[in-house]
C-alpha atoms as a PDB file:
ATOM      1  CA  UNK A   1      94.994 -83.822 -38.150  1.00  0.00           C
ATOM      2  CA  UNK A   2      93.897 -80.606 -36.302  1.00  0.00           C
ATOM      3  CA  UNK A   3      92.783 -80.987 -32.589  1.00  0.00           C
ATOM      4  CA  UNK A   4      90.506 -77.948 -31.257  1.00  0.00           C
ATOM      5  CA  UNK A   5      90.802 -77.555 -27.379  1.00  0.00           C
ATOM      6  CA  UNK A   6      87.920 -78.124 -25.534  1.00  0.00           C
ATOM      7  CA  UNK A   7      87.530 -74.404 -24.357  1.00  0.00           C
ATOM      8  CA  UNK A   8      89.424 -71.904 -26.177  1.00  0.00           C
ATOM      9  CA  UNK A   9      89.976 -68.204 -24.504  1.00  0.00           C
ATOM     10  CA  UNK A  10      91.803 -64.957 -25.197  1.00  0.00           C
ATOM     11  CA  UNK A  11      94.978 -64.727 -22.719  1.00  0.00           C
ATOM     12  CA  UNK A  12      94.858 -61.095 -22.730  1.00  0.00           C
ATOM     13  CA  UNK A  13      92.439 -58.357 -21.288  1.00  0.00           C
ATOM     14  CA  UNK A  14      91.970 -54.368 -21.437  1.00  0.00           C
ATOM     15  CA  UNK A  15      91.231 -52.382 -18.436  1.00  0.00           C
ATOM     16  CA  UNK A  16      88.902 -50.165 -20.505  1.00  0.00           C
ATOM     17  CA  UNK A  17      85.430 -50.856 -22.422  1.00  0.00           C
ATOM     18  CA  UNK A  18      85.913 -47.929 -24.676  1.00  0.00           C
ATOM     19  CA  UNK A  19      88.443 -44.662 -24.882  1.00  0.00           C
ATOM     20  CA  UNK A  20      87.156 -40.992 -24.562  1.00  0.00           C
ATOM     21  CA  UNK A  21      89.447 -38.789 -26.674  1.00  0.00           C
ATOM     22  CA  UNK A  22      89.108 -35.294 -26.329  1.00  0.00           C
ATOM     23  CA  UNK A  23      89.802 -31.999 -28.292  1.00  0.00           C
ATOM     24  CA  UNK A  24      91.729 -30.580 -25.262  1.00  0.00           C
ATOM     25  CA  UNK A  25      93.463 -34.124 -24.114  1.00  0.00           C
ATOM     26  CA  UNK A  26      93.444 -35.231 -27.944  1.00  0.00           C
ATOM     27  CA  UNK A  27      94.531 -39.051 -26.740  1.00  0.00           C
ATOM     28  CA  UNK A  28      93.680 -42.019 -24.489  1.00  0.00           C
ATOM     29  CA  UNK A  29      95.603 -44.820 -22.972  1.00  0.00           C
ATOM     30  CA  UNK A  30      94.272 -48.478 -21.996  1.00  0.00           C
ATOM     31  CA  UNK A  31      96.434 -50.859 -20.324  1.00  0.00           C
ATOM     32  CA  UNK A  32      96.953 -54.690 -22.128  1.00  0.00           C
ATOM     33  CA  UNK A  33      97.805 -57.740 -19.370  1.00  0.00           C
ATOM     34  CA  UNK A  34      98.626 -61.070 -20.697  1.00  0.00           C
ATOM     35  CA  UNK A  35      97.081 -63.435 -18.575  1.00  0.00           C
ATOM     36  CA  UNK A  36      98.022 -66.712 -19.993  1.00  0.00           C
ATOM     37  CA  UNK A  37     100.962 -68.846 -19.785  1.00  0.00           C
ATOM     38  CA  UNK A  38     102.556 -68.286 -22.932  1.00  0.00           C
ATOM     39  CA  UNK A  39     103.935 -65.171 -24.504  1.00  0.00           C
ATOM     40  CA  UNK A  40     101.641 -63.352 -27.494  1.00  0.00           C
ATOM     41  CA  UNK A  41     102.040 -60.987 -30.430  1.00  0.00           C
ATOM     42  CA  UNK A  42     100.029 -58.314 -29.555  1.00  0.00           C
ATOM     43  CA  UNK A  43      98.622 -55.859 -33.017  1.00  0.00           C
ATOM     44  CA  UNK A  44      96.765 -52.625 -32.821  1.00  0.00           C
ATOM     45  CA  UNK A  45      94.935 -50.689 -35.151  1.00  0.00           C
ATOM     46  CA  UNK A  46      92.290 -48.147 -34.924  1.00  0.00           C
ATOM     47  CA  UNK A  47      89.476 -48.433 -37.867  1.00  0.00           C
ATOM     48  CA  UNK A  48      86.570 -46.680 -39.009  1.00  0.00           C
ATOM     49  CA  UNK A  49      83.992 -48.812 -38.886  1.00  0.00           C
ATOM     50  CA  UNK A  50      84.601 -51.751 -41.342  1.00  0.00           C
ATOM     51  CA  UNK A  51      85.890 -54.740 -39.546  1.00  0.00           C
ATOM     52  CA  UNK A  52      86.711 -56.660 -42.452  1.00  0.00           C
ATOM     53  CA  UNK A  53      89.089 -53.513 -43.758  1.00  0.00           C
ATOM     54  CA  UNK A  54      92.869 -54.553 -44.177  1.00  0.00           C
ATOM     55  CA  UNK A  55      95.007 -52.344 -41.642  1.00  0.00           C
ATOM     56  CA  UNK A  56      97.169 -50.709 -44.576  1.00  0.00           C
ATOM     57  CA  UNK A  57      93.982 -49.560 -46.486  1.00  0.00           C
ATOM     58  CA  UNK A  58      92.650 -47.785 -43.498  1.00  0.00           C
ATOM     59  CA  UNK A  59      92.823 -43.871 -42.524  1.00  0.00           C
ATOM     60  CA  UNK A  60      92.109 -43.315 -39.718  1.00  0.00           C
ATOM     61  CA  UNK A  61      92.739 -40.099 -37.264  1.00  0.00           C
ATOM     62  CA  UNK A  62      94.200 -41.810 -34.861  1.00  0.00           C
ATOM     63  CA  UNK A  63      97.525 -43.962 -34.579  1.00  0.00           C
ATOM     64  CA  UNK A  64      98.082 -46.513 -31.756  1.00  0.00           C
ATOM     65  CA  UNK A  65     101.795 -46.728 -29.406  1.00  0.00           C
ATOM     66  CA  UNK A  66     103.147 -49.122 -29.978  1.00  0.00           C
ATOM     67  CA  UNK A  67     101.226 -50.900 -33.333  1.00  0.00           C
ATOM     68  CA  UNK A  68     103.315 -54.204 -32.636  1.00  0.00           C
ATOM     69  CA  UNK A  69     104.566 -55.625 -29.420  1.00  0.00           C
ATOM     70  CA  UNK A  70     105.368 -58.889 -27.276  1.00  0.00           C
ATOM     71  CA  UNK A  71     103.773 -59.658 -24.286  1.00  0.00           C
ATOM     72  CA  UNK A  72     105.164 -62.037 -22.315  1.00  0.00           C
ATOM     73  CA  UNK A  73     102.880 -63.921 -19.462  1.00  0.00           C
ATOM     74  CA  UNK A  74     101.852 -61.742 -16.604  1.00  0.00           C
ATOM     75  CA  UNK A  75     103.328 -58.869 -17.747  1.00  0.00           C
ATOM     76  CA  UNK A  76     101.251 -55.947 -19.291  1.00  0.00           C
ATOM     77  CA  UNK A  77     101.828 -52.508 -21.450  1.00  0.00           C
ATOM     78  CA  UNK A  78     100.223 -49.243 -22.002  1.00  0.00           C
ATOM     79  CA  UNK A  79      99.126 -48.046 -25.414  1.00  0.00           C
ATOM     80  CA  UNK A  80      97.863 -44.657 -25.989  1.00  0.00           C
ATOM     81  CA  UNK A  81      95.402 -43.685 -28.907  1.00  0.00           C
ATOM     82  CA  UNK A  82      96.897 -40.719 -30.501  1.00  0.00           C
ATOM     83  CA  UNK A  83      95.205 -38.303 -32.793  1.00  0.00           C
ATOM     84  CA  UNK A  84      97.179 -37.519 -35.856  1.00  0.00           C
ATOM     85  CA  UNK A  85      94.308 -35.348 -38.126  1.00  0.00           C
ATOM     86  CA  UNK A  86      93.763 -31.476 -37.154  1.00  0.00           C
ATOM     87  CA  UNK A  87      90.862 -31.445 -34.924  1.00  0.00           C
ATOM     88  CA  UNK A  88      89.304 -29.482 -37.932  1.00  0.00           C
ATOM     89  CA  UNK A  89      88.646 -32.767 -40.094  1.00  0.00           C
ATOM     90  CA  UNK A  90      86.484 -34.171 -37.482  1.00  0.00           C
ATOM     91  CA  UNK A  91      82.682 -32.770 -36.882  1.00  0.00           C
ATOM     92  CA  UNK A  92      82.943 -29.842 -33.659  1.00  0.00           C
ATOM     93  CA  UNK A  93      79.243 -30.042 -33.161  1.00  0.00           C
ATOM     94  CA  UNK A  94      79.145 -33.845 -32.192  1.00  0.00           C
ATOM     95  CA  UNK A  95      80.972 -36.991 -30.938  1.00  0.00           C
ATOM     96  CA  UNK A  96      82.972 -39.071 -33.504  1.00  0.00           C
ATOM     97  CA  UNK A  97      82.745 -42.770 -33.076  1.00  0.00           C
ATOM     98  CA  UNK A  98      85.963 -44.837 -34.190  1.00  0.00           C
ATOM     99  CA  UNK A  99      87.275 -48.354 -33.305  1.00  0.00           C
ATOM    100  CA  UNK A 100      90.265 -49.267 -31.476  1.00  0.00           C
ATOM    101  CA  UNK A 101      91.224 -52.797 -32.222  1.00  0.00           C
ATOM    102  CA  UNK A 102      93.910 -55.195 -30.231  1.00  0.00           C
ATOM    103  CA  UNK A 103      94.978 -58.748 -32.465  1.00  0.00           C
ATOM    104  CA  UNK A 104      96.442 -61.509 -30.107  1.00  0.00           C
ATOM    105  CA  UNK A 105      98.393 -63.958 -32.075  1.00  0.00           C
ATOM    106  CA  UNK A 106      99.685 -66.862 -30.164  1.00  0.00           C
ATOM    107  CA  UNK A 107     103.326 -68.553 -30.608  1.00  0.00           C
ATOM    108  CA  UNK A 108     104.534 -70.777 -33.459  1.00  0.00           C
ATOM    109  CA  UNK A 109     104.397 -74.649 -32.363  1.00  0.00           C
ATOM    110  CA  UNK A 110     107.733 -75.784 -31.547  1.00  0.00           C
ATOM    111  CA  UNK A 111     107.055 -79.517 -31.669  1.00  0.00           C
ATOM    112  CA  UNK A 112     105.210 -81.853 -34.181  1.00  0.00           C
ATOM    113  CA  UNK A 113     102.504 -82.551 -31.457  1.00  0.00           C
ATOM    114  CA  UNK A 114     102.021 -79.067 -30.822  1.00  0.00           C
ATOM    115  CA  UNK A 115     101.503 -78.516 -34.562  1.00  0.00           C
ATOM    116  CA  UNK A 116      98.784 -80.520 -34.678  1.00  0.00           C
ATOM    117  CA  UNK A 117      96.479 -77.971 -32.897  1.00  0.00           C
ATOM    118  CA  UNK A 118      94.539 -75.288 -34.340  1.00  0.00           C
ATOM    119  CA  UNK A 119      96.028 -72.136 -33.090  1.00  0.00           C
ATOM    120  CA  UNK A 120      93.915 -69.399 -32.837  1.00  0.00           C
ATOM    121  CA  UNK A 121      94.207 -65.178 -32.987  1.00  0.00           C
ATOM    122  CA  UNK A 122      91.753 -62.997 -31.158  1.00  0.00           C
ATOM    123  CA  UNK A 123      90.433 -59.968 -32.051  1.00  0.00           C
ATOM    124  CA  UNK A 124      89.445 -57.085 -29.744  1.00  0.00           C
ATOM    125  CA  UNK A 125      87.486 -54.136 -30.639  1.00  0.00           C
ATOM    126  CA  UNK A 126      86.337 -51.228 -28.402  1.00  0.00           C
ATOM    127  CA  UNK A 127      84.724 -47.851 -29.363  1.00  0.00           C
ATOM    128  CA  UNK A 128      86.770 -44.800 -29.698  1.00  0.00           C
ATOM    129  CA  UNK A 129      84.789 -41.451 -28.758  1.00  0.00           C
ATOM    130  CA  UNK A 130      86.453 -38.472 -30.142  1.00  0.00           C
ATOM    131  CA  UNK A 131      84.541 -35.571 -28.295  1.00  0.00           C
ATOM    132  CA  UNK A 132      85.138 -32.336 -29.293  1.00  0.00           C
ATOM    133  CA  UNK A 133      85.377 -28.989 -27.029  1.00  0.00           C
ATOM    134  CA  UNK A 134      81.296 -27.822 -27.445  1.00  0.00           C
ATOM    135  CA  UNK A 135      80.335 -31.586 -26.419  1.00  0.00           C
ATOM    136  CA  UNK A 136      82.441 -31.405 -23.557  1.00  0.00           C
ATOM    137  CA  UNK A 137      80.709 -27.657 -22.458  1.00  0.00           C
ATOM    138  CA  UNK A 138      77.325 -29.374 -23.103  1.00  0.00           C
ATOM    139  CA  UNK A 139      75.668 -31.332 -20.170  1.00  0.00           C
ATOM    140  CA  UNK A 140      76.664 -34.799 -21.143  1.00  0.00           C
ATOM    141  CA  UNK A 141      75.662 -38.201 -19.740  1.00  0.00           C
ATOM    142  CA  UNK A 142      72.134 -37.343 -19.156  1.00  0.00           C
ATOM    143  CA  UNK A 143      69.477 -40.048 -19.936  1.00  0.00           C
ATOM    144  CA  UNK A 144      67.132 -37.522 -20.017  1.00  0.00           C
ATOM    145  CA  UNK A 145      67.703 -36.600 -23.484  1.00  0.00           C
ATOM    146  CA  UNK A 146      66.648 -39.886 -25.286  1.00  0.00           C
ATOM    147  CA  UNK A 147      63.015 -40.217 -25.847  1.00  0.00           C
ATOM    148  CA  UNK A 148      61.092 -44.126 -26.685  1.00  0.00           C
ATOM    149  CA  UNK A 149      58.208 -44.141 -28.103  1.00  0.00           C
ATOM    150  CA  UNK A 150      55.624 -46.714 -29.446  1.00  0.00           C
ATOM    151  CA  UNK A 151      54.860 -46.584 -32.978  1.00  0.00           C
ATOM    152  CA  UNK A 152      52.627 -48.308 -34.693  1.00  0.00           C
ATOM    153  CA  UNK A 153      51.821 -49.110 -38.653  1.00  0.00           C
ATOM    154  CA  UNK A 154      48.546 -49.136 -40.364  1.00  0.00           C
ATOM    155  CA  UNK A 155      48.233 -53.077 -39.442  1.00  0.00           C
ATOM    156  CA  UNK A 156      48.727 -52.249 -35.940  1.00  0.00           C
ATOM    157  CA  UNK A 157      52.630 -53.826 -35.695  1.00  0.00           C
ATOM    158  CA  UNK A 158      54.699 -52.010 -33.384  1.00  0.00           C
ATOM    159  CA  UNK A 159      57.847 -50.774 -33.137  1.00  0.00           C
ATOM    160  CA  UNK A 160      60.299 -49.445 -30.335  1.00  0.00           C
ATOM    161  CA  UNK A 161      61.473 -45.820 -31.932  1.00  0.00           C
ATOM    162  CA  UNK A 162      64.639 -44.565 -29.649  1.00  0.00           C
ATOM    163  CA  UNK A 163      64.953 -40.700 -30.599  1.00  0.00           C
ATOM    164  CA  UNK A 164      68.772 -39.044 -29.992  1.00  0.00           C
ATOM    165  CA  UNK A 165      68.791 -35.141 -29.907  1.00  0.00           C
ATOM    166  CA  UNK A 166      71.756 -35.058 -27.931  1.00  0.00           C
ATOM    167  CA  UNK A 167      75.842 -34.381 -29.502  1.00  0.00           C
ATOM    168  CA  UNK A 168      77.136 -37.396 -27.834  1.00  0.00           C
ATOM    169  CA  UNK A 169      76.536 -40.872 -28.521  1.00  0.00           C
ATOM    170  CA  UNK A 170      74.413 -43.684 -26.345  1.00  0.00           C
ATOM    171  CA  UNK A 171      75.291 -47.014 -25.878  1.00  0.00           C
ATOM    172  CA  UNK A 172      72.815 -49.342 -24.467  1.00  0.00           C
ATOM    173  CA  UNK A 173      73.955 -52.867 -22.658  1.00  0.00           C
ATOM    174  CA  UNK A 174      70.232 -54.044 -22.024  1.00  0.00           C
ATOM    175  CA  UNK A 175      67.060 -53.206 -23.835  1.00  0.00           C
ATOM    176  CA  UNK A 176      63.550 -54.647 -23.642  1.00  0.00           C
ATOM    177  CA  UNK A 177      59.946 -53.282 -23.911  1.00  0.00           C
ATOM    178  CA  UNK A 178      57.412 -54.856 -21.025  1.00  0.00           C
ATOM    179  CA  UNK A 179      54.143 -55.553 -21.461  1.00  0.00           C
ATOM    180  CA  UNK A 180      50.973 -54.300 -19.217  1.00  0.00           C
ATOM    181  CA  UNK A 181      51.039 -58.309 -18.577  1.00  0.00           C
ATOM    182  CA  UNK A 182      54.749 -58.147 -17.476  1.00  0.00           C
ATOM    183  CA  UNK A 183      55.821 -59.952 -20.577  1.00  0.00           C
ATOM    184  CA  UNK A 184      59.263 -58.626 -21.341  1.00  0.00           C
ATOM    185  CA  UNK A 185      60.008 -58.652 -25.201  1.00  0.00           C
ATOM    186  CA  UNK A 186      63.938 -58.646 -25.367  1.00  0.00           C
ATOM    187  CA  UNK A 187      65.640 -56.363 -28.076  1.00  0.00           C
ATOM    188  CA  UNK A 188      69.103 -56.034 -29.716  1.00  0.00           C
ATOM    189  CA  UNK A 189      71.222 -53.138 -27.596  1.00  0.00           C
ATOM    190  CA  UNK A 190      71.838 -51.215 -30.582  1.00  0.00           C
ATOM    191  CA  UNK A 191      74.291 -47.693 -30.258  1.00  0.00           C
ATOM    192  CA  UNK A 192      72.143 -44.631 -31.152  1.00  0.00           C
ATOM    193  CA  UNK A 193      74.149 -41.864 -33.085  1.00  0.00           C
ATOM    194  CA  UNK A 194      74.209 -38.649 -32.663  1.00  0.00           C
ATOM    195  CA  UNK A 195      70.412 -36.695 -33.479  1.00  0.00           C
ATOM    196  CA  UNK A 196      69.162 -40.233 -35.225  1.00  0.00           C
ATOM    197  CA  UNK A 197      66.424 -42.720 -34.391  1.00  0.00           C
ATOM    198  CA  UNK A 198      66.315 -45.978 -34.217  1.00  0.00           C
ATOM    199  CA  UNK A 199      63.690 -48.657 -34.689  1.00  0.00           C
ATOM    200  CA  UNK A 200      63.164 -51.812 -33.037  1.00  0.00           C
ATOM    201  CA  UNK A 201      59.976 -53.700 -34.543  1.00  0.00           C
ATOM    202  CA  UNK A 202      58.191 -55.454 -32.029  1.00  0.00           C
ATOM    203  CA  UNK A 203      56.611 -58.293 -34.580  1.00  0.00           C
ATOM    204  CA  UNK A 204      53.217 -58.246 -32.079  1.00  0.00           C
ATOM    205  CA  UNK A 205      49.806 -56.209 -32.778  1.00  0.00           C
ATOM    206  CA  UNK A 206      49.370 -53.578 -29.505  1.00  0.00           C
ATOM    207  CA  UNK A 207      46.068 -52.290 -28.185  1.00  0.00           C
ATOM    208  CA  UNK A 208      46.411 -51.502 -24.962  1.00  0.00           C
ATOM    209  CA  UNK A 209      48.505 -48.603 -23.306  1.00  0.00           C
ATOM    210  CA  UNK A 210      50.636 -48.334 -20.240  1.00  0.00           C
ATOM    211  CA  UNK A 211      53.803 -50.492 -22.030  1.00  0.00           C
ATOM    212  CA  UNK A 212      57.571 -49.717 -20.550  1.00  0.00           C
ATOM    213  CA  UNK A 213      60.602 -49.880 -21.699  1.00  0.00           C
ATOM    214  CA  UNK A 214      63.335 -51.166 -19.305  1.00  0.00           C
ATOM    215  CA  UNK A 215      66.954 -50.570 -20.406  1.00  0.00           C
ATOM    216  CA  UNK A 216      70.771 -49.585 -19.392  1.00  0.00           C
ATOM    217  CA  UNK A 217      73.326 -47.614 -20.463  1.00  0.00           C
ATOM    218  CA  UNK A 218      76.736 -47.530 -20.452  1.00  0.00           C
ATOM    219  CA  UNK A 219      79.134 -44.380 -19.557  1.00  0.00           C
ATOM    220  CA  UNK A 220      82.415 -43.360 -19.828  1.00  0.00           C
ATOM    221  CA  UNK A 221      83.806 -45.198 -17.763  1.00  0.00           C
ATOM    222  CA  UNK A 222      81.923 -48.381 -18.893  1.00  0.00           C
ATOM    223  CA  UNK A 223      79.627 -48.340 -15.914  1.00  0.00           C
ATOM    224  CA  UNK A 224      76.182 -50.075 -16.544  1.00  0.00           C
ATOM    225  CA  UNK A 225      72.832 -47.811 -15.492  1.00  0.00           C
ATOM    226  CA  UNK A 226      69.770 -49.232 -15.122  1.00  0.00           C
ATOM    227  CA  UNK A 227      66.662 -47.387 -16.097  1.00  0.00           C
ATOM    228  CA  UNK A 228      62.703 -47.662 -16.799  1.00  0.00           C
ATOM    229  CA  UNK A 229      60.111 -45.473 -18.428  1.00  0.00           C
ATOM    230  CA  UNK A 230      56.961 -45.631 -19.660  1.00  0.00           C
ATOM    231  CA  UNK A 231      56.645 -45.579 -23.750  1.00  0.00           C
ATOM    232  CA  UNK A 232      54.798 -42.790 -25.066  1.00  0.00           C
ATOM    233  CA  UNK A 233      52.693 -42.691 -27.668  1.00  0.00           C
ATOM    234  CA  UNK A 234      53.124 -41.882 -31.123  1.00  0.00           C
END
């Protein structure tokens, strides 16, 4: 028989929400704390994208410091990100995004009643930014540069169209459109790449003007900004 807790939890956390790796600094360090009461097998990997990837079919630029470690409770390690590639491999003209990934696996049962639980590995994954040197000159971090718009098709459906023109990328922890009512219509926070769009359908028929978007980003240092403007027209 397997018994499942009643409330199951990582035992570790990260004192980042992503890592900025520059062409100048060319790595990034986060700091790992176990804060549980048992010790853990910490893993790290960096990845590409593809979650589901096994670790030894990934390249990646990047390695991680240590890739294997113990943690024991209350005690915590730096790991630095290190880039491996020449910075020629990666685009100069825009940020790279990459994923740096921590596995906790929790200690082997050393009893038969302890074996009878389900024991459980988390998974961790935060964005790696690789920012090259002309991102870095560029004025960076400005919210200025995205652009919403309201777009409509010929049955009068709208859609939330986020425009990037800027190098870097934007992530975005809250996004809704509001009505001219005040009706707030609640959208998926999706990361907009470098110089793409993005489209959020709305699933509602729009005749009136004067509809805003209220949303916030998040910046290096994972610090939330809130913002609010009013959607232009197509």
């Amino acid at each position: 028989m397997v018994l499942l807790p009643g409330l199951v939890s990582a035992a570790i956390s990260i004192n980042r929400t992503r890592l900025i790796v520059t062409q100048q600094e060319r790595e990034a360090s986060a700091q790992i704390l176990n804060e549980g009461t048992q010790p853990v097998l910490i893993q790290t990997w960096v990845d590409t994208g593809d979650a589901q990837r096994q670790v030894e079919q990934i390249k990646a630029p990047f390695l991680v410091d240590p890739p294997v470690f113990r943690l024991d409770p209350g005690q915590s390690r730096q790991v630095r990100v290190l880039m491996v590639w020449p910075i020629e491999q990666l685009p100069q003209e825009r940020e790279s995004v990459f994923w740096f990934n921590v596995l906790e696996v929790p200690p082997k049962a050393e009893s038969q009643q302890a074996s009878n639980h389900l024991q459980i590995s988390f998974r961790t994954r935060l964005k790696i930014f690789f920012r090259p040197q002309s991102v870095v000159q560029q004025l960076a971090g400005d919210v200025q540069h995205l652009t919403f718009m309201l777009r409509r098709d010929a049955s009068g459906n709208a859609a939330l169209s986020i425009h990037n023109p800027s190098p870097q990328y934007w992530s975005f922890d809250v996004l809704e459109v509001i009505a001219p009512d005040g009706t707030r219509v609640p959208l998926p926070p999706r990361m907009v790449a470098p110089g793409q769009s993005v489209e959020h359908p709305l699933n509602r028929s729009i005749s009136q003007a004067n509809w805003r978007v209220h949303f916030s980003t998040i910046d290096d240092l994972g610090v939330v900004h809130d913002e609010e403007k009013t959607l232009l027209p197509e």
